[in-house]
Each structure stands twice: as C-alpha cells, then as structure tokens.
Protein backbone atom coordinates (compact mmCIF):
# COMPACT_ATOMS: atom_id res chain seq x y z
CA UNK A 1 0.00 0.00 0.00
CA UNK A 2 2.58 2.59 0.76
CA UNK A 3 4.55 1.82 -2.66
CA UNK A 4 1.43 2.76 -3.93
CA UNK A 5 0.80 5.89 -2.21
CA UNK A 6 5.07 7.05 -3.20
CA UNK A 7 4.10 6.12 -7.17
CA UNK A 8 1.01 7.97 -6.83
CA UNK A 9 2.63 10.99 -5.49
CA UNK A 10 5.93 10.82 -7.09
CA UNK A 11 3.85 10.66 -10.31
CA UNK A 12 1.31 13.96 -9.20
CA UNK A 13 4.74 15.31 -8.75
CA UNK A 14 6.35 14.92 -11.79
CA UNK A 15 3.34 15.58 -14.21
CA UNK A 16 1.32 18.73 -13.39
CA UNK A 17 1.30 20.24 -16.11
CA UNK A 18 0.26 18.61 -19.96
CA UNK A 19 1.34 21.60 -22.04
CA UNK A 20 0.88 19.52 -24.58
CA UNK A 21 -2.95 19.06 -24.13
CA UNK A 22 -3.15 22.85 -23.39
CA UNK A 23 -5.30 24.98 -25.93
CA UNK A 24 -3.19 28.61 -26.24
CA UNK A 25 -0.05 28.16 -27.69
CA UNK A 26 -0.63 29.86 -30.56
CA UNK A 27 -1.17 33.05 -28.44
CA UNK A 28 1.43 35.54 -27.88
CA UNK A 29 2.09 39.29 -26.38
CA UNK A 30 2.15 42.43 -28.07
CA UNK A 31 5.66 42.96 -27.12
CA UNK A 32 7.08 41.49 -23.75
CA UNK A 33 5.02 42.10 -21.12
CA UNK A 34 6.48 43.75 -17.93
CA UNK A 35 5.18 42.03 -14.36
CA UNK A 36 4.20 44.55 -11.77
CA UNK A 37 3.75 43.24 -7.94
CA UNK A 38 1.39 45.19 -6.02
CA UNK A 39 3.48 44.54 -2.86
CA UNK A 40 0.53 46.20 -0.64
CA UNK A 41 -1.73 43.91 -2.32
CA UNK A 42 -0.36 40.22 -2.47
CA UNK A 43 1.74 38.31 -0.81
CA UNK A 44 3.59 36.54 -3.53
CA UNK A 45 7.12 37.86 -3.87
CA UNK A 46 9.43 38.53 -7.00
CA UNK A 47 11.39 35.01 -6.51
CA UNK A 48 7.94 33.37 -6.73
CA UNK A 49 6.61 35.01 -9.45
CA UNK A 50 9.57 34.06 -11.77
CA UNK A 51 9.24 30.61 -10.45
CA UNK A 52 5.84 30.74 -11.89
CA UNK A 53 6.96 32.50 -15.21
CA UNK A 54 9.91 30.03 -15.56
CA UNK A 55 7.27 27.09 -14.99
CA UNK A 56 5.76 28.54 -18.33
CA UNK A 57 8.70 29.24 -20.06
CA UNK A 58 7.82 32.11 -21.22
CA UNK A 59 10.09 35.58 -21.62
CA UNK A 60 8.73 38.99 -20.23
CA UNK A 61 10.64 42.27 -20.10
CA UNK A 62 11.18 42.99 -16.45
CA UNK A 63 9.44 42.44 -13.01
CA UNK A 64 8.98 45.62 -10.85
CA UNK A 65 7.00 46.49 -7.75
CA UNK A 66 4.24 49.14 -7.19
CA UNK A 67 3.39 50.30 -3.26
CA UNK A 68 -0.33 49.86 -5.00
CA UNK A 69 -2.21 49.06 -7.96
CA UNK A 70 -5.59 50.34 -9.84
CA UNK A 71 -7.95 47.60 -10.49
CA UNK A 72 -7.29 48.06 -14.85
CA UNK A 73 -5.29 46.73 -17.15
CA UNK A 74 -2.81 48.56 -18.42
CA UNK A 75 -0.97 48.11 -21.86
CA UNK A 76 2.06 45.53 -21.64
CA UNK A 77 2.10 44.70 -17.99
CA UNK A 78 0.63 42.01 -16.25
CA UNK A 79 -0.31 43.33 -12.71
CA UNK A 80 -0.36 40.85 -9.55
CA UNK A 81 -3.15 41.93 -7.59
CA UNK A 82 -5.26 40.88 -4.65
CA UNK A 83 -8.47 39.67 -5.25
CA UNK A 84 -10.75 42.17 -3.70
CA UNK A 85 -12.82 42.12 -7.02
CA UNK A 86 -13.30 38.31 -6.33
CA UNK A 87 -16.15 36.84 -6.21
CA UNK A 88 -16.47 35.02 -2.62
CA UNK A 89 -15.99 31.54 -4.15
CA UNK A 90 -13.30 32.65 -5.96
CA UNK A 91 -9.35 32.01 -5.23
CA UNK A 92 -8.60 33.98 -8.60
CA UNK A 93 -8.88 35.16 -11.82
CA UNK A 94 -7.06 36.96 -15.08
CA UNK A 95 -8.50 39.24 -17.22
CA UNK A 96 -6.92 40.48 -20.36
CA UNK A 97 -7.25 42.77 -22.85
CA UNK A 98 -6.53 41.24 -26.65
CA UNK A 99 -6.72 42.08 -30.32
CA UNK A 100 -7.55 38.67 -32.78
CA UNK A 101 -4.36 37.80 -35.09
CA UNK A 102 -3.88 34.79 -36.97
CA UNK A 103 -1.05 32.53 -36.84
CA UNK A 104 -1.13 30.82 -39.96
CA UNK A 105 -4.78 29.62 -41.10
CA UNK A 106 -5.23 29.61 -37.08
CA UNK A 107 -7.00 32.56 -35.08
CA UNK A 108 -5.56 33.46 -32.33
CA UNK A 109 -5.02 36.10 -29.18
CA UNK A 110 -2.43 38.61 -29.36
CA UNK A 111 -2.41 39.93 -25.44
CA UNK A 112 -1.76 43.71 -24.58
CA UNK A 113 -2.25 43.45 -21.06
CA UNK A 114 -3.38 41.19 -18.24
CA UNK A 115 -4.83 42.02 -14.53
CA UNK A 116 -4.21 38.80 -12.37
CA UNK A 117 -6.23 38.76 -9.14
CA UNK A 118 -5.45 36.19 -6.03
CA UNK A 119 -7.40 36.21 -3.00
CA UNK A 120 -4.94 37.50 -0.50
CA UNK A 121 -5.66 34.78 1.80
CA UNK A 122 -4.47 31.92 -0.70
CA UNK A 123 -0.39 31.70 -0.27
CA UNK A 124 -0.12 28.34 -2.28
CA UNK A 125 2.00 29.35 -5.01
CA UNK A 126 0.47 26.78 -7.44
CA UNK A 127 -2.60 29.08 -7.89
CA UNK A 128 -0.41 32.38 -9.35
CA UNK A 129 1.51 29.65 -11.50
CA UNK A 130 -2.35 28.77 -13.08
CA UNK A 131 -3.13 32.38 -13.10
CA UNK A 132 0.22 33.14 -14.99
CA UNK A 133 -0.76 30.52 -17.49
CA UNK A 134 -4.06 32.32 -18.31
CA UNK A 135 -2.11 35.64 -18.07
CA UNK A 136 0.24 33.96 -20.97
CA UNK A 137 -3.02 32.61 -22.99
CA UNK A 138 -3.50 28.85 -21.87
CA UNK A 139 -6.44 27.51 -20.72
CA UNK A 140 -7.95 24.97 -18.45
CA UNK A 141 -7.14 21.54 -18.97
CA UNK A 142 -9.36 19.74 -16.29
CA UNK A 143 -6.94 16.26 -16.09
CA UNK A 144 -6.99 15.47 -12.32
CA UNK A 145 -3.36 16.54 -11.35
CA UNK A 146 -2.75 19.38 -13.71
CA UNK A 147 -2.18 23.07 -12.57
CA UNK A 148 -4.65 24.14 -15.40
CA UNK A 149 -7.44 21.99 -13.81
CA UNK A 150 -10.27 24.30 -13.23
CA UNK A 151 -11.93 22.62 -9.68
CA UNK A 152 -8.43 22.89 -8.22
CA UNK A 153 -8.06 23.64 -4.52
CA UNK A 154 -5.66 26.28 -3.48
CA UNK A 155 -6.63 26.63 0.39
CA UNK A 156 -4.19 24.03 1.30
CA UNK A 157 -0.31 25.09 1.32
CA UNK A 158 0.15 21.59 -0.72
CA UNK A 159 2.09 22.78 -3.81
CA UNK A 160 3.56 20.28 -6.83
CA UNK A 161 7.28 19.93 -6.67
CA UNK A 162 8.05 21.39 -9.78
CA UNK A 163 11.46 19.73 -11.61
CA UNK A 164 12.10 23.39 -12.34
C-alpha cells in the first residue's frame, strides 16, 4: 500500500502540467510584457513570481514592484493583484485585454495586457503559476493533477514539486 501511495505521489509530482494538451499556444504578447507586484496587495514575492513564469517558459521584459495598484489593465504589464474584485468563491482570476491575429490559417489572441487577481488569503504558489498561465493565454485543462485543472483547490499550502 505505501509503494502505492510514493508512485502515486511521485507521479502527481512529476506531471502537473500537460502543455501539450493545453489549448493557447498559438497566443502571444504584443511585445514582452512587464510584471508589476502590487506589494501592498499580495503576498507573492518577486522570486515566486519568476518561479511561476519560468514554470511557463515564457520571456517577459522585467518584473517591478508598485506600493499599489488600480484595479485596470494597463498596456504591456501584467499586474499581480489581490483579489478584492473576487467573487467570494473565488481564489482567482485573469483578465486580459486582446486584439484577434492569426497565426497561420489559425485565429488566435495577441495579449496587450493582463490584470491577475489572487485572494490574499491563498499563499499556495500553485494558484499564481495557473493564473500566470491564463495571463500567458493557456487555458484549463481539467486532467486530475494538472495546474490548469479548473476545480483545483488552493486553500491548502500543498504545492507540486516542480522539476524546475
């Protein structure tokens, strides 16, 4: 029973995330987008939020902090932001602002700026790593162990162990 439970978790732990399954990589920024902590306003610092970039592998210009943040999106930044817009049964959320492109024959988002919202009570870094992926253009992917997975539970300070 126990060599069970280590291959089910070693597994969880290896295989979070099915990029390949993911719809949204076809989407792309404007121009790199620069990441803006509202430090008054989360609690997620600038080592975790290019641990959650990095997870993506995705490039962005710089990361800064602001004492405090509007609730707008503002061309080419992605803003980290409490969730004080939230619904209550919400741990968080991205909004965007796009223009439709086409990649080929494909249609697809071309982002110009992106508002990600965390309830301020969540610390599990695994939710701003899902919220980063929206921020970047991917969307859920409801497999059971997947950081995309849309019924996810973020209360708990369990987080994946990343091989990043």
């Amino acid at each position: 029973m126990i060599k069970i439970l280590i291959l089910i978790n070693s597994s969880i732990a290896e295989t979070p995330m099915n990029f390949q399954e993911y719809s949204g990589h076809d989407n792309f920024w404007e121009s790199k987008p620069q990441i803006v902590i509202c430090k008054s306003q989360t609690i997620f610092t600038k080592k975790d939020v290019e641990k959650a970039v990095s997870a993506w592998k995705e490039s962005y210009r710089s990361i800064i902090y602001e004492e405090e943040c509007t609730y707008t999106e503002e061309s080419g930044k992605i803003k980290i932001i409490d969730g004080k817009n939230l619904n209550y049964d919400q741990w968080g959320y991205t909004s965007y602002i796009y223009n439709d492109a086409k990649v080929g024959k494909k249609q697809v988002k071309k982002f110009k700026s992106a508002l990600v919202q965390i309830n301020k009570n969540i610390n599990n870094i695994d939710i701003l790593i899902h919220e980063m992926g929206h921020a970047f253009g991917y969307s859920h992917y409801d497999s059971t162990y997947d950081i995309m997975n849309s019924y996810a539970d973020y209360s708990s300070s369990y987080t994946y162990n990343f091989p990043f």
